[in-house]
N, C-alpha and C. Protein backbone atom coordinates (compact mmCIF):
# COMPACT_ATOMS: atom_id res chain seq x y z
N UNK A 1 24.65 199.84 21.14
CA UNK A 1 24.99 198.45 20.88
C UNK A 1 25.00 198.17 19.38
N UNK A 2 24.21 198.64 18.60
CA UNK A 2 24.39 198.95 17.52
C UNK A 2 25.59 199.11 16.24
N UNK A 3 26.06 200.05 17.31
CA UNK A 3 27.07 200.94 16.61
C UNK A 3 27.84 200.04 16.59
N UNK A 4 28.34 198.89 17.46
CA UNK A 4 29.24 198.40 18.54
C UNK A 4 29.27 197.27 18.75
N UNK A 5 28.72 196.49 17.83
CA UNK A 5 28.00 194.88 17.86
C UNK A 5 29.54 194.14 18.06
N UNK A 6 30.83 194.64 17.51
CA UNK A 6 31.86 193.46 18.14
C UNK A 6 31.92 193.55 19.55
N UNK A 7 31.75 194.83 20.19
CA UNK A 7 31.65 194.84 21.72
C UNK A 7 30.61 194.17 22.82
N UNK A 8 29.63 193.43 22.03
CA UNK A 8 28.91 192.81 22.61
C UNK A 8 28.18 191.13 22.13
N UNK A 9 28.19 191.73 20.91
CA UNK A 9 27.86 189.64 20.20
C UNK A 9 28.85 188.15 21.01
N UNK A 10 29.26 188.82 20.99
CA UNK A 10 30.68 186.93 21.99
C UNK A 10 29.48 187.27 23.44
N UNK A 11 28.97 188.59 23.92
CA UNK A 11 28.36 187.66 25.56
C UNK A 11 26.96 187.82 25.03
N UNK A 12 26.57 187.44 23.90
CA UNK A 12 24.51 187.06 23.57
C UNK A 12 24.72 185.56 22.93
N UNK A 13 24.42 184.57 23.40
CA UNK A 13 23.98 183.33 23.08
C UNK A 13 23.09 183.52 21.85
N UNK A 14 23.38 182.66 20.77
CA UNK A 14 22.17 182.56 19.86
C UNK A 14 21.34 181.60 20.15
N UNK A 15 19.96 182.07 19.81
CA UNK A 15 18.83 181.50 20.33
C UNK A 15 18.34 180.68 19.40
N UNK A 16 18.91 181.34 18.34
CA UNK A 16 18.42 180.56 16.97
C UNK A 16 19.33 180.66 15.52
N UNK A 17 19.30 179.91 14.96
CA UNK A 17 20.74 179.87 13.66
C UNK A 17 19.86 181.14 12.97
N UNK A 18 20.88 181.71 11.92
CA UNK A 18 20.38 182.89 10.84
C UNK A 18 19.46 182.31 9.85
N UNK A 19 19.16 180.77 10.08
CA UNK A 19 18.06 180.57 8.93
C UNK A 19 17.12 180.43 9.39
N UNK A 20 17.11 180.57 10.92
CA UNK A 20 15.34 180.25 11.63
C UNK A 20 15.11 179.22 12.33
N UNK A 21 16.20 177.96 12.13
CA UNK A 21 15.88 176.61 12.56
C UNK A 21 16.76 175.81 14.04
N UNK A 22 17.20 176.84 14.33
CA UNK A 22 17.74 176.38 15.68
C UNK A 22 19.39 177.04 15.88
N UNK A 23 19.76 176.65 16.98
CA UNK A 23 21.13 177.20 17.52
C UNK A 23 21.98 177.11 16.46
N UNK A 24 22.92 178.06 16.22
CA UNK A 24 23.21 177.16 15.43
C UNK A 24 24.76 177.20 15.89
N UNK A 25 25.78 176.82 14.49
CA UNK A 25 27.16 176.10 14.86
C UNK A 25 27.85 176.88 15.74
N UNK A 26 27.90 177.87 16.16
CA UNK A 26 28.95 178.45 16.11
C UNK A 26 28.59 178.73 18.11
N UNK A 27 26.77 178.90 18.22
CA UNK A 27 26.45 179.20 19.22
C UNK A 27 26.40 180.58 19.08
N UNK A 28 26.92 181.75 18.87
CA UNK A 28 26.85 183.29 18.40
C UNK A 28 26.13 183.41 18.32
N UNK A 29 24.87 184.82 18.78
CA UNK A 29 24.25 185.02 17.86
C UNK A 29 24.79 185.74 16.22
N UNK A 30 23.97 185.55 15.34
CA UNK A 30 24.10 185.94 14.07
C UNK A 30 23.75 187.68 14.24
N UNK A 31 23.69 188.07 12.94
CA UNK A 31 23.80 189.56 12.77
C UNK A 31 21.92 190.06 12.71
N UNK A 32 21.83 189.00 12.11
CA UNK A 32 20.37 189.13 11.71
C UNK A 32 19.14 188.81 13.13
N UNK A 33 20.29 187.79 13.96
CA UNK A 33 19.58 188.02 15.30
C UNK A 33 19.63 189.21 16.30
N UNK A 34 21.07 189.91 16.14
CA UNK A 34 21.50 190.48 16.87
C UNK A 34 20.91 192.06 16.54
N UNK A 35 20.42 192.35 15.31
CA UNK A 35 19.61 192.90 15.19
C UNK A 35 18.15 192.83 15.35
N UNK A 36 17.34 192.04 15.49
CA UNK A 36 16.32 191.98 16.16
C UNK A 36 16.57 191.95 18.30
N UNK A 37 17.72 191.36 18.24
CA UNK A 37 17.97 191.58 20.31
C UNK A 37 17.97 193.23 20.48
N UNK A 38 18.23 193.53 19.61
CA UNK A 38 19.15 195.33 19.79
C UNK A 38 17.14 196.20 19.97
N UNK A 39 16.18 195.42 18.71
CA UNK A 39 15.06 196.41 18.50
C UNK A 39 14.22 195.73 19.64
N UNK A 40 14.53 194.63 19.80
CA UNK A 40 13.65 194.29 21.28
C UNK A 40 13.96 194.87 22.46
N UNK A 41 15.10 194.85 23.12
CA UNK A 41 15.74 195.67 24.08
C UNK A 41 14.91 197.34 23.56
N UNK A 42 15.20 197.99 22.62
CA UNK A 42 15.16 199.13 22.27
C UNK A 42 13.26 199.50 22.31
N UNK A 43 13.08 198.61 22.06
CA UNK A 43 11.11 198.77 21.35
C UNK A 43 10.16 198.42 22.32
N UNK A 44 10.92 197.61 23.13
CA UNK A 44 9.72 196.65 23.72
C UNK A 44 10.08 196.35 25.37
N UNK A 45 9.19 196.08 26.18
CA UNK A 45 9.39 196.18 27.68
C UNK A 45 10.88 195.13 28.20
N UNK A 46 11.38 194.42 27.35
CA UNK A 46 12.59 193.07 27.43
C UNK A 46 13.56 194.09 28.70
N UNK A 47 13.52 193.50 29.76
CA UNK A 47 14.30 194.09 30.40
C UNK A 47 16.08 193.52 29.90
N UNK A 48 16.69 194.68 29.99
CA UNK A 48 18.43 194.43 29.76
C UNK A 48 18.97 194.27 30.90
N UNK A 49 19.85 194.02 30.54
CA UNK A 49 21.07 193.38 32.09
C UNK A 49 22.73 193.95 31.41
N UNK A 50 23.61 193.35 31.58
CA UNK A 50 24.85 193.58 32.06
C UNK A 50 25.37 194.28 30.23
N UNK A 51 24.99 194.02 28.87
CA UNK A 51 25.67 194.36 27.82
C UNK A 51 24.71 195.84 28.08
N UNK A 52 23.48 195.96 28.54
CA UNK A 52 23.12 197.34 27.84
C UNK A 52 23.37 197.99 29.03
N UNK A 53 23.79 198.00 30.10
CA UNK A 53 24.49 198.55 31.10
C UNK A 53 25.80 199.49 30.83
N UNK A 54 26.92 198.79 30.19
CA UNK A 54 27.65 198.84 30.19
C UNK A 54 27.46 199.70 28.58
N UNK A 55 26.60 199.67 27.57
CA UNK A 55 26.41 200.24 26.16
C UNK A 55 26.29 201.73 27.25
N UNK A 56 25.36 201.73 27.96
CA UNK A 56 24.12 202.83 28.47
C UNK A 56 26.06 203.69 29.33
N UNK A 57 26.80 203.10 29.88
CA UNK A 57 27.39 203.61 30.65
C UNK A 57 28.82 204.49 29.25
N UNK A 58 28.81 203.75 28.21
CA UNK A 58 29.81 204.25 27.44
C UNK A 58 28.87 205.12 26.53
N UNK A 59 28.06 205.17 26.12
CA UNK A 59 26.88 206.56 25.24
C UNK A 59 27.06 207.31 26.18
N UNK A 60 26.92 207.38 27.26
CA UNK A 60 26.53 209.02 28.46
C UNK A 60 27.89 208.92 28.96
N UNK A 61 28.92 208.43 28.76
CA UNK A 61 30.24 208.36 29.39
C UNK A 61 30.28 209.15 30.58
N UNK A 62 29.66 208.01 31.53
CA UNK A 62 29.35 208.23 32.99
C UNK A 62 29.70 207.03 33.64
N UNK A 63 30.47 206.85 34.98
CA UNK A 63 30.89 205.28 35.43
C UNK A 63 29.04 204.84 36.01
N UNK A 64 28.53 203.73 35.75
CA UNK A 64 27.10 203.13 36.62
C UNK A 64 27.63 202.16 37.44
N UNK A 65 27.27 202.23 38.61
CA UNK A 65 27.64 200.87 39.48
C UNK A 65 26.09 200.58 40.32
N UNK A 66 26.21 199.48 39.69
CA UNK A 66 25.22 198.43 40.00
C UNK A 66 25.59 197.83 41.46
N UNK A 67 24.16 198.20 42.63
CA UNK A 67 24.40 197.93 43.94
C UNK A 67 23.71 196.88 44.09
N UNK A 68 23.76 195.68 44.66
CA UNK A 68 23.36 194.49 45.05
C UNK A 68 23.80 193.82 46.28
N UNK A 69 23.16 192.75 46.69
CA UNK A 69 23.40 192.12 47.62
C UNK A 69 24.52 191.04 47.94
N UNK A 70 24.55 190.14 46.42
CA UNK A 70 25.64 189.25 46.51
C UNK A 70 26.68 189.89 46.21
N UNK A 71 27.76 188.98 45.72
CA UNK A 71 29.61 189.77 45.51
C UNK A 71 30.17 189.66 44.50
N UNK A 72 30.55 190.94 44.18
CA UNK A 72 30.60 191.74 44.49
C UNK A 72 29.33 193.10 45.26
N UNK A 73 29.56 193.50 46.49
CA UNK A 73 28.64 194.08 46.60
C UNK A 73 28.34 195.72 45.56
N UNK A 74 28.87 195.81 44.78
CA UNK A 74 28.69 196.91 43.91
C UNK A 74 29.71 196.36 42.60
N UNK A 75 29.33 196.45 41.44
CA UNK A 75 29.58 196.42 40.50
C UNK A 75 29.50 197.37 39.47
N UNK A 76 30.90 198.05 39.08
CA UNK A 76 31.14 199.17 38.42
C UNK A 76 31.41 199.05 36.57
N UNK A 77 30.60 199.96 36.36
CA UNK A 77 30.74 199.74 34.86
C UNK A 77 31.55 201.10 34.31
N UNK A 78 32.25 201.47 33.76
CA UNK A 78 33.13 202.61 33.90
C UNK A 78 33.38 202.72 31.55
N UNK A 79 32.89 203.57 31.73
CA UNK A 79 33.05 203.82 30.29
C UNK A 79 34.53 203.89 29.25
N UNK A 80 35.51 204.35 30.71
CA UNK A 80 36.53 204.31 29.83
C UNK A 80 37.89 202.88 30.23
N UNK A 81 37.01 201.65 31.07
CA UNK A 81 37.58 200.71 31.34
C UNK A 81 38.47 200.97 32.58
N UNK A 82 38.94 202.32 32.99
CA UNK A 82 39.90 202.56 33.83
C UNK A 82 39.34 202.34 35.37
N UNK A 83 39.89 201.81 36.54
CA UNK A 83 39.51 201.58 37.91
C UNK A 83 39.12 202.87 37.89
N UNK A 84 37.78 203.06 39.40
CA UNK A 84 37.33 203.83 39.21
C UNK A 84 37.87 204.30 40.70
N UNK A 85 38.73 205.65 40.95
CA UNK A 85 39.48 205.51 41.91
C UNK A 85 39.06 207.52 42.08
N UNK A 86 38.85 207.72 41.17
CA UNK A 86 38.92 209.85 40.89
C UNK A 86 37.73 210.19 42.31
N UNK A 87 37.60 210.92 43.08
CA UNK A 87 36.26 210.81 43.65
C UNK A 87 35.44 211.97 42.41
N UNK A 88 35.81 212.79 41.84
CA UNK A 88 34.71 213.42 40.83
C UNK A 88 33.95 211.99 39.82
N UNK A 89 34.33 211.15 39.58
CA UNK A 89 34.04 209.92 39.21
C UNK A 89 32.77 209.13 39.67
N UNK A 90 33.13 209.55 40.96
CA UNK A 90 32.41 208.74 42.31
C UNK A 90 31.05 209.46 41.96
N UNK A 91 31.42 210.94 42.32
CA UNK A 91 30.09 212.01 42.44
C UNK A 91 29.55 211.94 40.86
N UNK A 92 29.95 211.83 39.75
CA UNK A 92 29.38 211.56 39.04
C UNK A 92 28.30 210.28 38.65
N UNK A 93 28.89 209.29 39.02
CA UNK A 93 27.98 207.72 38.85
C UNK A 93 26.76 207.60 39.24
N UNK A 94 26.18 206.83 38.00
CA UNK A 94 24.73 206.83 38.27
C UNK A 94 25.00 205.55 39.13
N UNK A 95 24.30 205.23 40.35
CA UNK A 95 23.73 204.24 41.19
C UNK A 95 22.34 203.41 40.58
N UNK A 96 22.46 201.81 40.42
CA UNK A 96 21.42 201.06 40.20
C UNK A 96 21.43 200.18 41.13
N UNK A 97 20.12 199.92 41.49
CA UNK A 97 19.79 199.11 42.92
C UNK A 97 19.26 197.50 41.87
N UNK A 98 19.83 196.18 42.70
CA UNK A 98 20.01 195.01 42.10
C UNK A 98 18.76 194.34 42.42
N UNK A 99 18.01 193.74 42.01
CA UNK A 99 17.03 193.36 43.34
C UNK A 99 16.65 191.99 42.36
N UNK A 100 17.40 190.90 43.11
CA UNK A 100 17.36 189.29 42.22
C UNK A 100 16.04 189.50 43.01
N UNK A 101 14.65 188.81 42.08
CA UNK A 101 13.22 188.14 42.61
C UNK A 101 12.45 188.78 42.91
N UNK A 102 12.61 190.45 43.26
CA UNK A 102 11.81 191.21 43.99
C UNK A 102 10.43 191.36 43.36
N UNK A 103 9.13 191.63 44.20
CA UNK A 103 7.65 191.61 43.62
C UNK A 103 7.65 190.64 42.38
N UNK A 104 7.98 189.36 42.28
CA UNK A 104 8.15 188.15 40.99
C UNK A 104 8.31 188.77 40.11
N UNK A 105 8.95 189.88 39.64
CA UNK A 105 9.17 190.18 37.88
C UNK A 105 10.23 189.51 37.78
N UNK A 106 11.31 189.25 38.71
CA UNK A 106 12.25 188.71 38.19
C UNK A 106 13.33 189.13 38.16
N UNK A 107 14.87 190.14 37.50
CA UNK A 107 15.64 190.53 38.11
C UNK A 107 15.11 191.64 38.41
N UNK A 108 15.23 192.78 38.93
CA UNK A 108 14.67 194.12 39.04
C UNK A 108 15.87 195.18 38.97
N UNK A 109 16.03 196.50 37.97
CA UNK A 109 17.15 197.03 38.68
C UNK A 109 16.20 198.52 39.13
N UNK A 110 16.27 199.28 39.54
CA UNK A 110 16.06 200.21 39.76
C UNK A 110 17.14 201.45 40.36
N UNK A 111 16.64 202.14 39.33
CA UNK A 111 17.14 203.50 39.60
C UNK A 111 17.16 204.51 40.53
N UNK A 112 18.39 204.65 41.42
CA UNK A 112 18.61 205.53 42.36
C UNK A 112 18.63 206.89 42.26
């Protein structure tokens, strides 16, 4: 994400303007936030969701499809954007299990 910050800054909300004092104009996060989201995700227990999914699925250029309950019932993250239709594709993909609320942590994904 790093590497790659135009591929992901437009879907992180800023939480706070680049001077410290609130949202700011634009709503974006800033660079200076977006580097501290990147070492929290990276450093610290912050569970990730759908941008480091999709980072995690284009670094190991492997398709991940995220299995869940609501709908879509599987959601495919595919590294090179293309439908994922090859079955060597298929047999390759890592499987993540969705679990909205489970034991109160909150979203849960777990690894198949």
């Amino acid at each position: 994400m790093l590497a790659h910050p135009q591929d992901f800054v437009p879907f992180l909300p800023s939480i706070e303007g680049e001077d410290g004092t609130g949202v700011g104009d634009s709503g974006i996060i800033g660079p200076r936030e977006y580097a501290r989201y990147c070492a929290n995700i990276r450093d610290t227990a912050v569970w990730g969701g759908e941008p480091e999914i999709l980072a995690l699925s284009r670094a190991y250029a492997i398709p991940i499809h995220v299995v869940q309950s609501g709908q879509p019932p599987v959601v495919v993250h595919d590294p090179s954007g293309a439908p994922t239709t090859n079955n060597l594709k298929e047999q390759r993909a890592v499987r993540i299990s969705y679990h909205r609320r489970m034991y109160g942590l909150g979203e849960v994904r777990i690894l198949i």
